[in-house]
Protein backbone atom coordinates (compact mmCIF):
# COMPACT_ATOMS: atom_id res chain seq x y z
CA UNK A 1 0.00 0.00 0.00
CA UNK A 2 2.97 2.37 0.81
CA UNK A 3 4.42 2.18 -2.62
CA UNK A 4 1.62 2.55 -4.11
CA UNK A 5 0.87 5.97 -2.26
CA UNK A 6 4.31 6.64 -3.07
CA UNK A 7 3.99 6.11 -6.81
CA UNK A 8 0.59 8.11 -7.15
CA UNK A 9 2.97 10.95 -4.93
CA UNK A 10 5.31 11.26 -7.74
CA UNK A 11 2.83 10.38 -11.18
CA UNK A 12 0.64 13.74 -9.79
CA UNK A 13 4.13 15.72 -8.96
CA UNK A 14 4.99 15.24 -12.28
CA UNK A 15 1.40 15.71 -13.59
CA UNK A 16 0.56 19.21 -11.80
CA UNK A 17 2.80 21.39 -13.80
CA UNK A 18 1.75 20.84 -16.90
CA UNK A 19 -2.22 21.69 -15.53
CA UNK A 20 -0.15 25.18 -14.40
CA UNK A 21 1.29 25.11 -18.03
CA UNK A 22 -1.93 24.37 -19.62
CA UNK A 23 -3.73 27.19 -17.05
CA UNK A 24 -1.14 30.12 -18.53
CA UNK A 25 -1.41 29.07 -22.28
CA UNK A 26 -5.18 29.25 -21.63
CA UNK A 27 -4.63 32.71 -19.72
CA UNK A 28 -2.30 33.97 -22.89
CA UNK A 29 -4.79 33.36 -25.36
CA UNK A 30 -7.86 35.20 -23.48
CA UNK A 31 -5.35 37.97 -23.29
CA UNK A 32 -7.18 40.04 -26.04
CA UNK A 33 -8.26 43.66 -25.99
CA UNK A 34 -12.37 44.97 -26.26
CA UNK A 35 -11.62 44.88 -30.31
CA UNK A 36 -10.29 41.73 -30.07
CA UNK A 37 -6.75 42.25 -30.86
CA UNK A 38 -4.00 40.64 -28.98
CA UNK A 39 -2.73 42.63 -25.90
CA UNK A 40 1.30 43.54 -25.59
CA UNK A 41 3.52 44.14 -22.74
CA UNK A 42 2.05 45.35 -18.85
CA UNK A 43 -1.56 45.11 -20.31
CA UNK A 44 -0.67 41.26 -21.26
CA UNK A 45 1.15 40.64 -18.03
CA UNK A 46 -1.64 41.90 -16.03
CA UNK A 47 -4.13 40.15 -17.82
CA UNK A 48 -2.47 37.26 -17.43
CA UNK A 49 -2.12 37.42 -13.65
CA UNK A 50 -5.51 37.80 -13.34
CA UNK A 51 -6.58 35.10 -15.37
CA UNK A 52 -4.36 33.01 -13.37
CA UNK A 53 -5.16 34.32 -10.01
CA UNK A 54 -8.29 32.54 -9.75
CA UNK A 55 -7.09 29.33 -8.63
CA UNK A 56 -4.22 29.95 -6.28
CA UNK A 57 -2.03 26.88 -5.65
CA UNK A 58 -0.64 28.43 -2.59
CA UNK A 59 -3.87 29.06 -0.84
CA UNK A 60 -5.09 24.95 -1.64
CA UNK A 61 -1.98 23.41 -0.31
CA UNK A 62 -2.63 26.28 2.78
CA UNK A 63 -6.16 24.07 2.76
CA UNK A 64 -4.96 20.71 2.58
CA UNK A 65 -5.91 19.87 6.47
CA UNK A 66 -7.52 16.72 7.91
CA UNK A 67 -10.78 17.33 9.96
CA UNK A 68 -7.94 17.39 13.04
CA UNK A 69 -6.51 20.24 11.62
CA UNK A 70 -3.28 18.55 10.65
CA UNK A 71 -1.87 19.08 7.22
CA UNK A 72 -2.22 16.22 4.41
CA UNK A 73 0.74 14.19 2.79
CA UNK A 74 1.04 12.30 0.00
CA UNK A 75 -1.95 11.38 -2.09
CA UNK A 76 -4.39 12.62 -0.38
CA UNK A 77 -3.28 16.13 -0.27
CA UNK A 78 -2.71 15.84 -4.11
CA UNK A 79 -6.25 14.99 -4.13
CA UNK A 80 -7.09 17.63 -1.93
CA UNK A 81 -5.48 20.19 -3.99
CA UNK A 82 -7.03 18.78 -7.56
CA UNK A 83 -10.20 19.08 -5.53
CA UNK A 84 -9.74 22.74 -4.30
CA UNK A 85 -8.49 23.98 -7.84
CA UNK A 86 -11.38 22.62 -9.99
CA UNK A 87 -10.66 19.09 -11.02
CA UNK A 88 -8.45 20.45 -14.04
């Protein structure tokens, strides 16, 4: 049972970046202007950030408690976090 926890551990470690990878290319291409054209520069970069603010990693592994208050390991705070960021 321990090695499979273990091997879940790593598959989703290696699995959660491209989600964040997938999340900015998504972010990138809403990054358009009222007309529709592509934004540049700060505009772009703020857009962006906002886009991408929405789901905070940070604040789900901050989340990641039992009902003890304790903080997860392992699998089930990788299932925690897909949980708290939308299933994605």
């Amino acid at each position: 049972m321990k090695k499979i926890i273990i091997a879940l551990s790593i598959a989703l470690s290696f699995a959660l970046p491209t989600y964040a990878f997938a999340d900015q290319a998504a972010c990138e291409a809403k990054a358009v202007s009222k007309e529709g054209k592509p934004l540049y520069g700060a505009a772009k970069d703020a857009s962006i950030k906002k886009c991408m603010g929405d789901a905070k990693p940070n604040d789900c592994e901050a989340k990641a408690v039992s009902k003890d208050g304790k903080p997860l390991y392992g699998a089930a705070k990788a299932a925690s976090i897909k949980k708290c960021e939308g299933g994605k």
